[in-house]
N, C-alpha and C. Protein backbone atom coordinates (compact mmCIF):
# COMPACT_ATOMS: atom_id res chain seq x y z
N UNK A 1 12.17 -6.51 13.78
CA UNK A 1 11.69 -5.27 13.17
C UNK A 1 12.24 -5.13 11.75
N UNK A 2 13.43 -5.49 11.65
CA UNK A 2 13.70 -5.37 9.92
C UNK A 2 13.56 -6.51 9.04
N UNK A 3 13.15 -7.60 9.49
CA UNK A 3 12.23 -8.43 8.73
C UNK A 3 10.83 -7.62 8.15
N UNK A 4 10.38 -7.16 9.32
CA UNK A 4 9.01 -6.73 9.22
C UNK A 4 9.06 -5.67 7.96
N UNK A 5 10.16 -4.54 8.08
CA UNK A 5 10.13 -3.60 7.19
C UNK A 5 10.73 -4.09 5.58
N UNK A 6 11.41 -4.82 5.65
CA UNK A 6 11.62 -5.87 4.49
C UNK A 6 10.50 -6.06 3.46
N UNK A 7 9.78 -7.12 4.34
CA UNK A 7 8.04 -7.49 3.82
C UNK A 7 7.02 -6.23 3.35
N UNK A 8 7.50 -4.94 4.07
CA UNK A 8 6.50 -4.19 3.87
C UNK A 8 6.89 -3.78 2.57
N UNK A 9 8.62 -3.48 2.57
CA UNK A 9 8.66 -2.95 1.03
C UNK A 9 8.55 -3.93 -0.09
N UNK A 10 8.37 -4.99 0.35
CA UNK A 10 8.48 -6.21 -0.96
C UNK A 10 6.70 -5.72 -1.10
N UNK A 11 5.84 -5.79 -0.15
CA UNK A 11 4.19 -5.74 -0.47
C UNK A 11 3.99 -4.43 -1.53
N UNK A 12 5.10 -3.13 -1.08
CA UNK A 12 4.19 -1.95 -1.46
C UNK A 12 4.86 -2.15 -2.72
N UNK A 13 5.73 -3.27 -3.39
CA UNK A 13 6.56 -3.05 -4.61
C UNK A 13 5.22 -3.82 -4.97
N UNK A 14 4.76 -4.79 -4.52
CA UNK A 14 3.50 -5.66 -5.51
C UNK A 14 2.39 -4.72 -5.74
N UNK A 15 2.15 -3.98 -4.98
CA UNK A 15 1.29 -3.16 -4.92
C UNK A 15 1.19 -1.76 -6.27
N UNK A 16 2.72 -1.62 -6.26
CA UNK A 16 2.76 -0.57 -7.09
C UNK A 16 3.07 -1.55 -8.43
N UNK A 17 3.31 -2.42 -8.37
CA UNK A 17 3.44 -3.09 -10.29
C UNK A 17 2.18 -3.50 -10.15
N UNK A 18 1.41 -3.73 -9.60
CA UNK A 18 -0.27 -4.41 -9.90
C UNK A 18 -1.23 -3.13 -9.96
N UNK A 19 -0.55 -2.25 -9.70
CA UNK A 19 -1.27 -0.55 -10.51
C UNK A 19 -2.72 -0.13 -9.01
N UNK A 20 -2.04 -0.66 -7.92
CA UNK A 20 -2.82 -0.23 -6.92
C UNK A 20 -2.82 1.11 -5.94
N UNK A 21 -0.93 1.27 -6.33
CA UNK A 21 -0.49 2.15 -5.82
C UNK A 21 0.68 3.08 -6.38
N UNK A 22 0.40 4.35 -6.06
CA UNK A 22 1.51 5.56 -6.98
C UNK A 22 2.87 5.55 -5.31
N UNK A 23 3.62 6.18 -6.05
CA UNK A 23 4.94 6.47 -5.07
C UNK A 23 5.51 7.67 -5.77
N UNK A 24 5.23 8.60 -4.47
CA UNK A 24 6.35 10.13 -5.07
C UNK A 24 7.39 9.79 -3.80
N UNK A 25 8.57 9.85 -4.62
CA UNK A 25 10.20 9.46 -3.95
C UNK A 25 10.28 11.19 -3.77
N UNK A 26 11.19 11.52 -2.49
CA UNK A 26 11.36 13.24 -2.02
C UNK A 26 12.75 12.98 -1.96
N UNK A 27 13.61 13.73 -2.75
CA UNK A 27 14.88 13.57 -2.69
C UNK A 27 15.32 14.46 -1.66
N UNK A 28 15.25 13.88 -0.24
CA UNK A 28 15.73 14.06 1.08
C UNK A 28 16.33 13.37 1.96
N UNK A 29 16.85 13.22 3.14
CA UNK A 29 17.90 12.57 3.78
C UNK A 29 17.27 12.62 5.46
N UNK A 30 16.94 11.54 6.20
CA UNK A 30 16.89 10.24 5.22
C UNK A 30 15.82 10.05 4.38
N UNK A 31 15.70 9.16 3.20
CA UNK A 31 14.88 8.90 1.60
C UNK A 31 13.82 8.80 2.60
N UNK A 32 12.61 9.73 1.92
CA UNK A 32 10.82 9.66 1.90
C UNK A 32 10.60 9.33 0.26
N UNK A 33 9.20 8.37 0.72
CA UNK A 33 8.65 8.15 -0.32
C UNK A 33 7.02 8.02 0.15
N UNK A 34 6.22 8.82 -0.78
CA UNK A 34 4.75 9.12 -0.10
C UNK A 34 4.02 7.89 -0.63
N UNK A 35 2.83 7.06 -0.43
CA UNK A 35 2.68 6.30 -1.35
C UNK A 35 1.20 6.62 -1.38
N UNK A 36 0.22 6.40 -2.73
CA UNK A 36 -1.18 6.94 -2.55
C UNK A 36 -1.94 6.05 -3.41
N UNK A 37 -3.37 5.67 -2.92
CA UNK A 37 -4.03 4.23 -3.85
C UNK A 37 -4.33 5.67 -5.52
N UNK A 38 -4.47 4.40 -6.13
CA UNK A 38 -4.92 4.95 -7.42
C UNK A 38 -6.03 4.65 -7.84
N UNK A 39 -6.82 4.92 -8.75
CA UNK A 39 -8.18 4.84 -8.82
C UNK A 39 -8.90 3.42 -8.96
N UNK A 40 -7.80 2.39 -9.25
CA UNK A 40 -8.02 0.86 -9.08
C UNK A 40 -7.85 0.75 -7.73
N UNK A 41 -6.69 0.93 -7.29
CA UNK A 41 -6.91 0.92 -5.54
C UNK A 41 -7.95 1.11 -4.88
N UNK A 42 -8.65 2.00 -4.97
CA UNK A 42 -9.18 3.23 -4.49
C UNK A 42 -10.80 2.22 -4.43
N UNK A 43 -10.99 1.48 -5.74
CA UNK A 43 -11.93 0.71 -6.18
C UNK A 43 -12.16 -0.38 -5.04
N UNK A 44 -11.29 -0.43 -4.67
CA UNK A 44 -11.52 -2.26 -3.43
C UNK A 44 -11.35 -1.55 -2.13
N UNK A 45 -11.39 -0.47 -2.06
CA UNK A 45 -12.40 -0.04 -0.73
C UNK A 45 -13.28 -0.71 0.23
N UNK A 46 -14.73 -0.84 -0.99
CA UNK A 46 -15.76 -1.10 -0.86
C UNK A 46 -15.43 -2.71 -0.40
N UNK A 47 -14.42 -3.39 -1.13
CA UNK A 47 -13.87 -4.91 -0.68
C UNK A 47 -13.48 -5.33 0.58
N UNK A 48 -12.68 -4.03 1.24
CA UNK A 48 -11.66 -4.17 2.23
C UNK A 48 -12.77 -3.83 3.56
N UNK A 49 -13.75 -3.27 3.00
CA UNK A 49 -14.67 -2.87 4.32
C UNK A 49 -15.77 -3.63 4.26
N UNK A 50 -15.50 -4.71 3.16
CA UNK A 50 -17.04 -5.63 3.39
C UNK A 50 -16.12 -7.28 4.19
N UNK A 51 -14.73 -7.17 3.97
CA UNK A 51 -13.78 -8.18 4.44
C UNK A 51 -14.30 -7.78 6.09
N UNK A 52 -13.80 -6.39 5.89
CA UNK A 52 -13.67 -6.16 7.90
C UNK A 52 -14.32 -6.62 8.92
N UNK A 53 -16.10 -5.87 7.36
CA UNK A 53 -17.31 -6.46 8.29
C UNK A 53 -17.38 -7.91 8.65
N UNK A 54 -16.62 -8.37 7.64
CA UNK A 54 -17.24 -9.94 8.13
C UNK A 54 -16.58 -10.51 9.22
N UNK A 55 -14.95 -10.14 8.76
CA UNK A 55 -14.24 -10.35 10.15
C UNK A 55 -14.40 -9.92 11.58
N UNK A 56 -15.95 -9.14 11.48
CA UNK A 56 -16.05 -8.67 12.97
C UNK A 56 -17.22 -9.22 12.92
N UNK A 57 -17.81 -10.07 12.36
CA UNK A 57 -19.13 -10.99 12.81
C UNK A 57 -18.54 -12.71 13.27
């Protein structure tokens, strides 16, 4: 399990320097951080649901 969560924060760091994704940090205990696509993100939608389709044919 903390491998797994490792990888996730190394992805959402690529994610947020490749301008796919915003991060509001909540200075609370224990640390939240919200994360939300941005309007490039937001753009490969249409990508991620034509991937799905195919992966379900």
């Amino acid at each position: 399990m903390q491998q797994f969560i490792k990888q996730c924060i190394i992805d959402m760091k690529v994610l947020y320097k490749d301008g796919l994704i915003t991060g509001t940090v909540y200075p609370v205990v224990p640390p939240k951080t919200e994360y939300n696509l941005t309007e490039l993100g937001k753009s490969f939608i249409p990508v991620f649901n034509a991937m799905c389709e195919w992966g379900r044919d």
